[in-house]
N, C-alpha and C. Protein backbone atom coordinates (compact mmCIF):
# COMPACT_ATOMS: atom_id res chain seq x y z
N UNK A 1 107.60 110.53 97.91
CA UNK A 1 106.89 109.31 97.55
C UNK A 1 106.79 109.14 96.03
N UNK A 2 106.71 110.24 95.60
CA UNK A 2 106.14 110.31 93.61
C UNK A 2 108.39 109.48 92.90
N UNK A 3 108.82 110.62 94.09
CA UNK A 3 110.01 109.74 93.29
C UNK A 3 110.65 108.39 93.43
N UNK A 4 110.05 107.54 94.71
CA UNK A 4 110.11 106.27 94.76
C UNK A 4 109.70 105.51 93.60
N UNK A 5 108.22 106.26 93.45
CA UNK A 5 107.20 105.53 92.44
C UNK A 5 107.96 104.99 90.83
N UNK A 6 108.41 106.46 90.86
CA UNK A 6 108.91 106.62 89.48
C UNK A 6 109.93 105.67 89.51
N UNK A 7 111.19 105.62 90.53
CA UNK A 7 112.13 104.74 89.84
C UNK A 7 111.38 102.84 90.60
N UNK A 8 110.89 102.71 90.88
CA UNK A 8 110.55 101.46 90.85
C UNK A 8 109.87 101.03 89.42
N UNK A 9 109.22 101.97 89.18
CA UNK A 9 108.64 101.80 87.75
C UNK A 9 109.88 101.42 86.51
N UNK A 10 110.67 102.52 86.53
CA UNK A 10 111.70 102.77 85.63
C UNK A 10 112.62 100.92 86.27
N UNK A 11 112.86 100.59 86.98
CA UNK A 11 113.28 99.30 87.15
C UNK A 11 112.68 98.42 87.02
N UNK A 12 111.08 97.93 86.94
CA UNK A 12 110.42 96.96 85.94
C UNK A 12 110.39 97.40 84.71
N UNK A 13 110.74 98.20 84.45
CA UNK A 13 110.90 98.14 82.98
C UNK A 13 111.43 97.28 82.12
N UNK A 14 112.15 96.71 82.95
CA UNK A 14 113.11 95.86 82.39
C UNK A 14 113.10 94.17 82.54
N UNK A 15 111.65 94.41 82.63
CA UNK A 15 110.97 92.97 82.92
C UNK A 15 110.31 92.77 81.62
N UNK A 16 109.91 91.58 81.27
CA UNK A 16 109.63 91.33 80.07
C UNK A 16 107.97 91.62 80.35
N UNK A 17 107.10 91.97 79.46
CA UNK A 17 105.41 92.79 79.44
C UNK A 17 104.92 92.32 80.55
N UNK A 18 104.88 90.72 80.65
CA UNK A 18 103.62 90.25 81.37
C UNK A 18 103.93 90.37 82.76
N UNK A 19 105.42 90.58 83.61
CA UNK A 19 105.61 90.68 84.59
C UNK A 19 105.32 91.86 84.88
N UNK A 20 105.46 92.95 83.78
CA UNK A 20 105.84 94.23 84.17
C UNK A 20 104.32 94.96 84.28
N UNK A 21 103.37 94.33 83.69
CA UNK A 21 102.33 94.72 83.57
C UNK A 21 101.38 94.49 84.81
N UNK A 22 102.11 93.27 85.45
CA UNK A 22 100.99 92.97 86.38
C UNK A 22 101.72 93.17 87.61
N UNK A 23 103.15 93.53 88.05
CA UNK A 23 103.71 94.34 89.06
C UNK A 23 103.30 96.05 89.08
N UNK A 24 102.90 96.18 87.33
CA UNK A 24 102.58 97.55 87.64
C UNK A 24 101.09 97.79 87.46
N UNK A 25 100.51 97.25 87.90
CA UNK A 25 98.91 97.20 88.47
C UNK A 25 99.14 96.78 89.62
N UNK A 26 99.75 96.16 90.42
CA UNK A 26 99.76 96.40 92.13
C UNK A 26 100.32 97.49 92.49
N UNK A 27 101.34 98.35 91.91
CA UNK A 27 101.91 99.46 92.40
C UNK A 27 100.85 100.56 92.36
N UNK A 28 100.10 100.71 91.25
CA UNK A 28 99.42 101.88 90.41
C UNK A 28 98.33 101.55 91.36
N UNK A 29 97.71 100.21 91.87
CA UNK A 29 96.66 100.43 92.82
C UNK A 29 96.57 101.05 94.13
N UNK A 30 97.87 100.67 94.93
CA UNK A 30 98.82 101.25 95.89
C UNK A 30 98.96 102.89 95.91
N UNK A 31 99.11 103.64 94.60
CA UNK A 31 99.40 104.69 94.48
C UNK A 31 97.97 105.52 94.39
N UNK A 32 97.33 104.53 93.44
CA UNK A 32 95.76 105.48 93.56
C UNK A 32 94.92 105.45 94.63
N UNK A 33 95.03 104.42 95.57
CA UNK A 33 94.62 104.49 96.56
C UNK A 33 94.95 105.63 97.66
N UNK A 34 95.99 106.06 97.57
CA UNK A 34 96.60 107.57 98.61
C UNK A 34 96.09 108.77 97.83
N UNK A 35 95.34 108.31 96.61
CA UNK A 35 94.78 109.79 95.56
C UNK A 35 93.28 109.53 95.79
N UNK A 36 92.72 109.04 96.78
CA UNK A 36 91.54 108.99 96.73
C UNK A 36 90.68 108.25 95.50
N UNK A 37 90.96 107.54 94.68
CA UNK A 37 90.60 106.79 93.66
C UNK A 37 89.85 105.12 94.23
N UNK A 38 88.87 105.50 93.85
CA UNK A 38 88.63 103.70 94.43
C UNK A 38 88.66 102.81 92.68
N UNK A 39 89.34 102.07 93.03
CA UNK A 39 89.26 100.92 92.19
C UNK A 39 88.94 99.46 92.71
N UNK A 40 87.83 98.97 92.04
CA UNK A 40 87.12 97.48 92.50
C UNK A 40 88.72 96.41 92.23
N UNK A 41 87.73 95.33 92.04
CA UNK A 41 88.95 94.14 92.20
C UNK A 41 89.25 93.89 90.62
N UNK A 42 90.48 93.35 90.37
CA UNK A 42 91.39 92.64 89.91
C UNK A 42 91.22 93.77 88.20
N UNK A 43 90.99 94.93 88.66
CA UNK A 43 91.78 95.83 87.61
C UNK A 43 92.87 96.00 87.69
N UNK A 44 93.40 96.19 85.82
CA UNK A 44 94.51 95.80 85.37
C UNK A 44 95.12 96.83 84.68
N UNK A 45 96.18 97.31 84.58
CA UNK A 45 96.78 98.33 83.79
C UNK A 45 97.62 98.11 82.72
N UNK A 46 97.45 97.91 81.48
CA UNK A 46 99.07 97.66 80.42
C UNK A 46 99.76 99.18 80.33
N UNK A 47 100.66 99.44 80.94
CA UNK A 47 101.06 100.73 80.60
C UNK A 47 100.52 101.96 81.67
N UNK A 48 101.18 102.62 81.85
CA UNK A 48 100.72 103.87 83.04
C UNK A 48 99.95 104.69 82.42
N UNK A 49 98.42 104.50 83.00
CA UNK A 49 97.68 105.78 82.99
C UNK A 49 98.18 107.08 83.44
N UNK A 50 97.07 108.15 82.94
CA UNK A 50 97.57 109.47 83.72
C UNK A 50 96.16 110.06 83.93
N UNK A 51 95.85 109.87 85.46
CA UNK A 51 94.72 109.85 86.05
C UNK A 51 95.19 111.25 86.93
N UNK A 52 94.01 112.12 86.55
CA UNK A 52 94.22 113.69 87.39
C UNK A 52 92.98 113.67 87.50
N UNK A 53 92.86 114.16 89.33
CA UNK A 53 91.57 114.22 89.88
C UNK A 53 91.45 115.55 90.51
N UNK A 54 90.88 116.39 90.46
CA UNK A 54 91.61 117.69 91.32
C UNK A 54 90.50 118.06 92.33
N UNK A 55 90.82 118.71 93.47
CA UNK A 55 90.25 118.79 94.43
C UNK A 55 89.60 117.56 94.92
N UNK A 56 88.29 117.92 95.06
CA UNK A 56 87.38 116.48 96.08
C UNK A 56 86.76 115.42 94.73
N UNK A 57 87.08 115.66 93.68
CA UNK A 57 86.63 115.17 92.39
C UNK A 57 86.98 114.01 92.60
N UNK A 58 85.84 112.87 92.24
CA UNK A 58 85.76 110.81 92.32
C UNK A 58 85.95 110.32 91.36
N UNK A 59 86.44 109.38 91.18
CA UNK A 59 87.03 108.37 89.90
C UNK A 59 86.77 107.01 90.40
N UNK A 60 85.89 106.51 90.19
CA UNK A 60 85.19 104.83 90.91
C UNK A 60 85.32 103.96 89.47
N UNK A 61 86.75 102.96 89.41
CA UNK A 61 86.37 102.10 88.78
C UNK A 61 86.24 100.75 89.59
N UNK A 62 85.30 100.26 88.44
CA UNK A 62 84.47 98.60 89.44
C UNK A 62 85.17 98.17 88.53
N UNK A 63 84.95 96.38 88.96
CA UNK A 63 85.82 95.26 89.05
C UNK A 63 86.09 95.05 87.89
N UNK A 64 87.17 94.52 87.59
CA UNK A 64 87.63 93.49 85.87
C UNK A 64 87.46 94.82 84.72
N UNK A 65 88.55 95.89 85.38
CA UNK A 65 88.21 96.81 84.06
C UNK A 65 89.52 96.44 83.26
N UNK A 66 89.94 96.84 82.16
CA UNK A 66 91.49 96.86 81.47
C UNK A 66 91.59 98.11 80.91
N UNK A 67 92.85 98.57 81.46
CA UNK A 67 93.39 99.99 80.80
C UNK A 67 94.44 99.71 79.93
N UNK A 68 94.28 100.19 78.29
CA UNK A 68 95.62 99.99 77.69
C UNK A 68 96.20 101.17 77.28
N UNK A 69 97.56 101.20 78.14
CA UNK A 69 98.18 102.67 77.81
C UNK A 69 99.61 102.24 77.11
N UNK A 70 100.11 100.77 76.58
CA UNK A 70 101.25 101.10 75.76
C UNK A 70 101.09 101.16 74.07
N UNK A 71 101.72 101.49 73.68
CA UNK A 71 101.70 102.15 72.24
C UNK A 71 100.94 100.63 71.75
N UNK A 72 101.65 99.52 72.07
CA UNK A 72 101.53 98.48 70.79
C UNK A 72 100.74 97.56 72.03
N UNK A 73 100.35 97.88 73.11
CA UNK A 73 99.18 97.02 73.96
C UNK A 73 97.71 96.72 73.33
N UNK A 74 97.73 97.22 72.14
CA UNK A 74 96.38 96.79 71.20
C UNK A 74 96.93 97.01 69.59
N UNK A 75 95.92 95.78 68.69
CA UNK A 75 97.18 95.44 67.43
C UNK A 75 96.28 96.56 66.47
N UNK A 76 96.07 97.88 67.08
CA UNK A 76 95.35 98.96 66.18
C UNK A 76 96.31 100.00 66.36
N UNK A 77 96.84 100.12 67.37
CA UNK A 77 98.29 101.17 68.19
C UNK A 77 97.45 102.28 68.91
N UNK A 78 97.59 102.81 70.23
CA UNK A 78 97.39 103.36 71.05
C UNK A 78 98.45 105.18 70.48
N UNK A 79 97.91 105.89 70.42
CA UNK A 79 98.60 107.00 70.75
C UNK A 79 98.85 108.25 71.30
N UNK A 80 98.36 107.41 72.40
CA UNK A 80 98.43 107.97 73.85
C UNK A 80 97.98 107.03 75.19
N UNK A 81 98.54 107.52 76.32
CA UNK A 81 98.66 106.73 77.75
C UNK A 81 96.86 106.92 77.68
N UNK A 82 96.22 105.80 78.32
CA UNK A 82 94.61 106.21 78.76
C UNK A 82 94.47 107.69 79.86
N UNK A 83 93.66 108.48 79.45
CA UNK A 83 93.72 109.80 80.44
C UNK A 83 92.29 109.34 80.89
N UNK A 84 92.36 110.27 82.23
CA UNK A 84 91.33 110.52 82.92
C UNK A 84 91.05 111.51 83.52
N UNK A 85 90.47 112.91 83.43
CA UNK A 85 90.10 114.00 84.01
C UNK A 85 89.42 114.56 84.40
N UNK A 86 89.28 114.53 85.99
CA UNK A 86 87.96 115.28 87.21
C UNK A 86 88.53 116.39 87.61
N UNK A 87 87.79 117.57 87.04
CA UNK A 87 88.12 118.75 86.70
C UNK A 87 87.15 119.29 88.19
N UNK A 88 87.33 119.15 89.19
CA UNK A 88 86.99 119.91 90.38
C UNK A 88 85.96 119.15 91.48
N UNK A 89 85.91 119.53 92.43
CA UNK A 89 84.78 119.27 93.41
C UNK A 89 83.59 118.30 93.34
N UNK A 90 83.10 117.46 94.12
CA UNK A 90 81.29 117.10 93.56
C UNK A 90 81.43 116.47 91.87
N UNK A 91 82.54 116.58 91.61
CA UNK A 91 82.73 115.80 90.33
C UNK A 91 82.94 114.43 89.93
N UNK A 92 82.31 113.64 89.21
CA UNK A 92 82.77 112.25 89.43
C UNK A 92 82.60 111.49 88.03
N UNK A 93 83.42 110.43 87.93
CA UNK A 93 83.41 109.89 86.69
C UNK A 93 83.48 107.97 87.17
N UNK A 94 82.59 107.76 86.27
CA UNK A 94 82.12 106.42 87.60
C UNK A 94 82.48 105.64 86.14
N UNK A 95 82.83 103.81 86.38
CA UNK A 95 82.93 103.03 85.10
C UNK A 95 82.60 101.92 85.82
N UNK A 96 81.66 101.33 85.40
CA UNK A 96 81.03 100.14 85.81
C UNK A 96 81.65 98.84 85.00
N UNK A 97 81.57 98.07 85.64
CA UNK A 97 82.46 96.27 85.80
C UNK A 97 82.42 96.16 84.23
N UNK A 98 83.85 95.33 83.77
CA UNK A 98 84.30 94.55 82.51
C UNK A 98 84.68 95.77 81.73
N UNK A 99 84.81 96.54 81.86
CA UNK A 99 84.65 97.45 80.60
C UNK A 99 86.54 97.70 80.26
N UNK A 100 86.65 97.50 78.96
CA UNK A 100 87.87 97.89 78.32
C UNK A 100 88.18 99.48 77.25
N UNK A 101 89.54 99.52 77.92
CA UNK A 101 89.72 100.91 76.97
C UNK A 101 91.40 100.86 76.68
N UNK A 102 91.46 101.41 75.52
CA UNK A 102 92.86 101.11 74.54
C UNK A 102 93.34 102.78 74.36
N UNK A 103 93.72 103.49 75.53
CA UNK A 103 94.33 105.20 74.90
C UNK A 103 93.27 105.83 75.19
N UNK A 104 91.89 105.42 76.05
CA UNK A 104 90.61 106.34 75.82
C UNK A 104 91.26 107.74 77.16
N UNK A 105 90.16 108.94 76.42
CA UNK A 105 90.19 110.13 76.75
C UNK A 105 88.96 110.24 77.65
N UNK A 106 89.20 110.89 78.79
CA UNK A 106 88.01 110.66 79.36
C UNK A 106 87.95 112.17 80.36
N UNK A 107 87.21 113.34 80.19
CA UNK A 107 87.52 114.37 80.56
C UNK A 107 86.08 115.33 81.58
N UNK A 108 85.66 115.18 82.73
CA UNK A 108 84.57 115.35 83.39
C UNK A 108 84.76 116.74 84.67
N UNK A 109 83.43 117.99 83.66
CA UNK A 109 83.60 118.87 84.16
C UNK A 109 82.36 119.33 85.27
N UNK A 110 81.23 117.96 84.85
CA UNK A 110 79.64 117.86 85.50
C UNK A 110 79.76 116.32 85.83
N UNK A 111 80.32 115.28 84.91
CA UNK A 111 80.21 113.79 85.61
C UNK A 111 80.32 113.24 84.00
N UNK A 112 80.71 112.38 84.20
CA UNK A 112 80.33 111.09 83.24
C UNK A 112 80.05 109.78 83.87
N UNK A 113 78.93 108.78 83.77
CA UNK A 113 78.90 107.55 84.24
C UNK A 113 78.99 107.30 82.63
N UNK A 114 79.36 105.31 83.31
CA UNK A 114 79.86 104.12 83.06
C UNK A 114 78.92 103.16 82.89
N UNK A 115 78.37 102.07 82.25
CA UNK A 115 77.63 100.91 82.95
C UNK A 115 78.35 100.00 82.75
N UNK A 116 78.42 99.26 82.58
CA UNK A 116 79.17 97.54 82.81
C UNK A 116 79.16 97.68 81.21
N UNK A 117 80.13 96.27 81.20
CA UNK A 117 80.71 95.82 80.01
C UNK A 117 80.70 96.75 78.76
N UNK A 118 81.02 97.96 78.64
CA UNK A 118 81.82 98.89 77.71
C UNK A 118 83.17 98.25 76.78
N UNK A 119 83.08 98.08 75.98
CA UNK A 119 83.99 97.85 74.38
C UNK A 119 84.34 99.46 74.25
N UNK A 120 85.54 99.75 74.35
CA UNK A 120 85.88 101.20 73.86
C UNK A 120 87.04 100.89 72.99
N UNK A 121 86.92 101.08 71.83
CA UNK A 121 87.97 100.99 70.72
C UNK A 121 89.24 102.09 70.76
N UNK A 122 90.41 101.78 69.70
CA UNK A 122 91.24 102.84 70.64
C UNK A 122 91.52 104.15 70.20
N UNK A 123 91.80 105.19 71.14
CA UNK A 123 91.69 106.59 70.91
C UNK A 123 90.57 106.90 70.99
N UNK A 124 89.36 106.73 71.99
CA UNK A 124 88.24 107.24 71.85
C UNK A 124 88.18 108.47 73.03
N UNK A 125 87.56 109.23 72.98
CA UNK A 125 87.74 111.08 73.78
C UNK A 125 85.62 110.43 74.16
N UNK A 126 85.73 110.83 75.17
CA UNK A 126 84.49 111.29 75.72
C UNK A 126 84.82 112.38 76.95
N UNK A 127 83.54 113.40 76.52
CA UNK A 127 83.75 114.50 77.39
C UNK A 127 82.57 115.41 77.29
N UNK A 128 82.42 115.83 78.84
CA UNK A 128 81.02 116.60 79.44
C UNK A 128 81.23 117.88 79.01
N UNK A 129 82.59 118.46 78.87
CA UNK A 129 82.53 119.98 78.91
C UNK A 129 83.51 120.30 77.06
N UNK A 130 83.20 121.45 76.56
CA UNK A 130 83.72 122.18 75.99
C UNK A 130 84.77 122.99 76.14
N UNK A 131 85.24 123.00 77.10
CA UNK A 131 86.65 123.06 77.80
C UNK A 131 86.79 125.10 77.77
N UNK A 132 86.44 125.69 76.79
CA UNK A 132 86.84 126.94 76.76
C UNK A 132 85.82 127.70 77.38
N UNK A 133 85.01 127.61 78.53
CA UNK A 133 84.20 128.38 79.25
C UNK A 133 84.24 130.05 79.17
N UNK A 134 85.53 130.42 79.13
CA UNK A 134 85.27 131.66 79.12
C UNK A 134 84.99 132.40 77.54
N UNK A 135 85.03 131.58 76.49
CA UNK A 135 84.47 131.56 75.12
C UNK A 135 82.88 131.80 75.37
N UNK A 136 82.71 132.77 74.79
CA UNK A 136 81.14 133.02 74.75
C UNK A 136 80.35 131.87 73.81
N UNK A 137 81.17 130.99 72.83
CA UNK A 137 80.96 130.25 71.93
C UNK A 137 80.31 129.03 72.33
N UNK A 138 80.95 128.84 74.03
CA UNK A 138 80.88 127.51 74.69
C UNK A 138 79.42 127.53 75.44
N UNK A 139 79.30 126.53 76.09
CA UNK A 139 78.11 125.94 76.54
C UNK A 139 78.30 125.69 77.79
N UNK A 140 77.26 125.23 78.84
CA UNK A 140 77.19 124.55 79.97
C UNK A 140 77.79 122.99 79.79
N UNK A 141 78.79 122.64 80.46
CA UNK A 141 79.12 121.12 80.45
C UNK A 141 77.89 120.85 80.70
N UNK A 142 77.25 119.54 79.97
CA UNK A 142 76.61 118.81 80.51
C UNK A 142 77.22 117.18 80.84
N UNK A 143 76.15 116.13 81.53
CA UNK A 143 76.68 114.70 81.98
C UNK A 143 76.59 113.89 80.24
N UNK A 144 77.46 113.04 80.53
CA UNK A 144 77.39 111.72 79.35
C UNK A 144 76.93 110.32 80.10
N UNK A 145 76.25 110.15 79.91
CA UNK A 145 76.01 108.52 80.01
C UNK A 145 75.99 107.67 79.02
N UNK A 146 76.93 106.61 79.21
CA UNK A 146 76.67 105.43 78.24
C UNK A 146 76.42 103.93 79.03
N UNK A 147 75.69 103.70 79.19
CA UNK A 147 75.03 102.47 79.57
C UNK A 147 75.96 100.77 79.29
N UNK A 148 74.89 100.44 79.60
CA UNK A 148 75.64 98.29 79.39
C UNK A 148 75.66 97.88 78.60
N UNK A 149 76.60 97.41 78.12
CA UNK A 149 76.86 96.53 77.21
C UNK A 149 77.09 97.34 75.83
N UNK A 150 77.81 98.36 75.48
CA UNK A 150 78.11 99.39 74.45
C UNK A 150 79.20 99.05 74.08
N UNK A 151 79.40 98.99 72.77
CA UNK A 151 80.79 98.95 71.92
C UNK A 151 80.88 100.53 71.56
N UNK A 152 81.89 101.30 71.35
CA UNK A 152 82.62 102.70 70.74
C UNK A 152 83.74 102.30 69.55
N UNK A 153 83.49 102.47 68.87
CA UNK A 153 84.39 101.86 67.99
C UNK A 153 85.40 103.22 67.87
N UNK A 154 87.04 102.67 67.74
CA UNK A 154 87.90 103.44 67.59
C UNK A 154 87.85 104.87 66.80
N UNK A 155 88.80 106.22 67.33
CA UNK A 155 88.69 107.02 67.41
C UNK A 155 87.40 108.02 67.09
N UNK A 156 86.01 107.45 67.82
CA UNK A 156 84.81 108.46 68.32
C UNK A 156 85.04 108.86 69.10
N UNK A 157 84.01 110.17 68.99
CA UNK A 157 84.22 111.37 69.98
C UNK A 157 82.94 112.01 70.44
N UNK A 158 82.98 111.56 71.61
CA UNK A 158 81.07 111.06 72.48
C UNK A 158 81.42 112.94 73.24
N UNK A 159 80.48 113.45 72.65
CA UNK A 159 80.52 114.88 73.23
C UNK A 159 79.13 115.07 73.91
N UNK A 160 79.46 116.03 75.03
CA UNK A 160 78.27 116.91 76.36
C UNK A 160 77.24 116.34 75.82
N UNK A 161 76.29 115.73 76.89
CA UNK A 161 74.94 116.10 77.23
C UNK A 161 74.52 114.56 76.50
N UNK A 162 75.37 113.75 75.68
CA UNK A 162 75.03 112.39 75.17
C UNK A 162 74.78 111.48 76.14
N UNK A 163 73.72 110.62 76.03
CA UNK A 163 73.49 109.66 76.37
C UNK A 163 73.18 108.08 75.13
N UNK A 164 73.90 107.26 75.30
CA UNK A 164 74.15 106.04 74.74
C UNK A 164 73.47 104.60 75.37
N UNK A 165 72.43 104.55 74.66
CA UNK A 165 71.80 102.81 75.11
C UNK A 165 72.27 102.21 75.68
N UNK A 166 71.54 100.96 76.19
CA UNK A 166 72.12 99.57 76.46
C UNK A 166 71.82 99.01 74.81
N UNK A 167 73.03 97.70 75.09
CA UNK A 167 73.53 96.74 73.20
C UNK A 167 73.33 97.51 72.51
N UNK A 168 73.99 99.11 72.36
CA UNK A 168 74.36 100.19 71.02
C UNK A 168 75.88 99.64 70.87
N UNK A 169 76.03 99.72 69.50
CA UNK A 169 77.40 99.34 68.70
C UNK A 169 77.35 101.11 68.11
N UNK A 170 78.53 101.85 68.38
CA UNK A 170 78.95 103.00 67.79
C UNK A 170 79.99 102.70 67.00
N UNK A 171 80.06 103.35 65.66
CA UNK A 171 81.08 102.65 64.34
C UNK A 171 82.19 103.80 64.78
N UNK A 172 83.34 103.54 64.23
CA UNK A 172 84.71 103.83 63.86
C UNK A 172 84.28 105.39 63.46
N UNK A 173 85.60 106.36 64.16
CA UNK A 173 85.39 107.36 63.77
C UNK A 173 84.27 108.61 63.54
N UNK A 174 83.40 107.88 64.40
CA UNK A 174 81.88 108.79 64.54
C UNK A 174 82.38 109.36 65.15
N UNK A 175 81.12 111.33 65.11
CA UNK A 175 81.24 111.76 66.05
C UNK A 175 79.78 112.21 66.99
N UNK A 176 79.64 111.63 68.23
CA UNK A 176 78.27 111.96 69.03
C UNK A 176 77.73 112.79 69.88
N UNK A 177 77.57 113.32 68.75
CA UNK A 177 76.53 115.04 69.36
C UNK A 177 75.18 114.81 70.27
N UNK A 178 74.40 114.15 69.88
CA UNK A 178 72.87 113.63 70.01
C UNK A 178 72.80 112.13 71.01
N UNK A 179 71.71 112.22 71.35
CA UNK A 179 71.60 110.81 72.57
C UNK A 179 71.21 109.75 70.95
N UNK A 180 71.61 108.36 71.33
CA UNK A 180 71.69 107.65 70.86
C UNK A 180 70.81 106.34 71.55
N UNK A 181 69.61 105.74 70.65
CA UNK A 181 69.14 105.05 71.50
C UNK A 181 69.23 104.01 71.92
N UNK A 182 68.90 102.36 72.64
CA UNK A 182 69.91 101.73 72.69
C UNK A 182 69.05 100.42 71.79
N UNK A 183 69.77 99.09 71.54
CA UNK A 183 69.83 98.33 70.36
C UNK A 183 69.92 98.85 68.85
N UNK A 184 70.73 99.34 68.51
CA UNK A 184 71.20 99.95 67.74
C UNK A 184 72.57 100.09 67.23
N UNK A 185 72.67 100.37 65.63
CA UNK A 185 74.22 100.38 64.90
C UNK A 185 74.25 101.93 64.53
N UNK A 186 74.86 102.76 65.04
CA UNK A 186 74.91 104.01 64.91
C UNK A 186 76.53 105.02 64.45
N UNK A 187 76.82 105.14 63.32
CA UNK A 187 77.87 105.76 62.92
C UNK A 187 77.82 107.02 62.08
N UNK A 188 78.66 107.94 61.93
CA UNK A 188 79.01 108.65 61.00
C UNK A 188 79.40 110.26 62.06
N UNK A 189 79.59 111.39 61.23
CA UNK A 189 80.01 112.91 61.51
C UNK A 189 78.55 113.90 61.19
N UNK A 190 77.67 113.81 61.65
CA UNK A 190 77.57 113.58 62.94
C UNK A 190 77.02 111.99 63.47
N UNK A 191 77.03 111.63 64.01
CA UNK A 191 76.94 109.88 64.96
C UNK A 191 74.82 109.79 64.60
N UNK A 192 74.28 108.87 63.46
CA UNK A 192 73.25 108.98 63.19
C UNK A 192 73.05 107.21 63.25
N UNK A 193 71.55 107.20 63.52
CA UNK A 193 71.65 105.26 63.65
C UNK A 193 71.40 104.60 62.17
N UNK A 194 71.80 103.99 61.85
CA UNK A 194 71.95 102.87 60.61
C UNK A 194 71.07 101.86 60.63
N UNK A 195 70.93 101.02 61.57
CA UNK A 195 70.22 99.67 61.78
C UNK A 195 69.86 99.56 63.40
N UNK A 196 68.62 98.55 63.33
CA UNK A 196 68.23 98.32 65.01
C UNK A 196 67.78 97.46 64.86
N UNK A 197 68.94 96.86 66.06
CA UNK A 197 69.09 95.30 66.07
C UNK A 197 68.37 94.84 67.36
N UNK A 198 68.51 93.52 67.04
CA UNK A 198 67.48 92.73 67.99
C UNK A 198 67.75 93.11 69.72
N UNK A 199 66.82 93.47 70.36
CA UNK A 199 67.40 93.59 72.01
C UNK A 199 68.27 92.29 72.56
N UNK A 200 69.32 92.26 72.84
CA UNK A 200 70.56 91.28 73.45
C UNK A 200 70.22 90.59 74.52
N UNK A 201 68.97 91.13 75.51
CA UNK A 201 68.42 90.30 76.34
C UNK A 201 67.65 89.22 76.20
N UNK A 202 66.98 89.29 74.94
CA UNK A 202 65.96 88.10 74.66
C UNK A 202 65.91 87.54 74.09
């Protein structure tokens, strides 16, 4: 079946973007669907993700998300396919409705949620675990949450145990150690808030 996939793919290729993009979001839905992946309605793919779920590990994206995985599918350049990684069992990485991502890294060893309408700028890495466990150096993965209505501005790097507001704008190149609260402009190494702006609801 994986080598059907592949050369049907490799033969839209040769379709000009907009065909090829939206024949290959019916295939890629088709395919994630036999991987246990639920995806809501009328998500879209530019470019092939590389979505690894292992064992009983969940990947729930809701409706009207956009994945951009070709190099020049955003006019900042992508450099890399969007990843997604559920690193075992009882594991899950949830992304709630509208939300866009350009190359994002997304790596869950305890969970990461999603809330609706997420702005993720491109090359952004979020991730629950420290990856080298058997390093005495490392830590317990913990969960990330980032809430509704959040911008990430290109290449930040939202690390364990963060949690991110609702209407937080994260600047370019931060990196987020610490929970971040929400109505707020928050940037820098380490990710500290700048300004707090008016709540977006009222």
């Amino acid at each position: 079946m994986a080598n059907f996939y592949r050369k049907v793919i490799n033969r839209l290729r040769y379709l000009k973007d907009n065909s090829y993009d939206n024949l290959m979001s019916i295939i890629l839905r088709i395919h994630y669907r036999n991987y246990g992946i639920k995806l809501g309605e009328n998500v879209k793919f530019l470019g092939n993700p590389s979505f690894n779920i292992r064992g009983n590990g969940k990947l729930v994206i809701n409706n009207n998300c956009r994945f951009r995985s070709r190099p020049r599918s955003n006019a900042l350049g992508i450099n890399h396919p969007c990843i997604i990684t559920v690193l075992g069992d009882d594991i899950s990485v949830t992304i709630g409705e509208n939300c866009g991502f350009s190359g994002v890294s997304i790596t869950a060893e305890i969970g990461v949620e999603i809330g609706n309408n997420l702005l993720c700028g491109a090359n952004v890495t979020i991730a629950d675990t420290d990856f080298h466990v058997k390093d005495s150096r490392s830590g317990d993965p913990q969960k990330v949450v980032i809430k509704d209505n959040v911008w990430i501005g290109m290449n930040t790097v939202v690390l364990k145990g963060v949690t991110i507001g609702e209407n937080t704008l994260i600047g370019a190149n931060s990196i987020v150690t610490k929970d971040i609260p929400e109505n707020v402009i928050a940037t820098g190494s380490p990710c500290k808030v700048i300004k707090q702006m008016k709540d977006a609801t009222q």
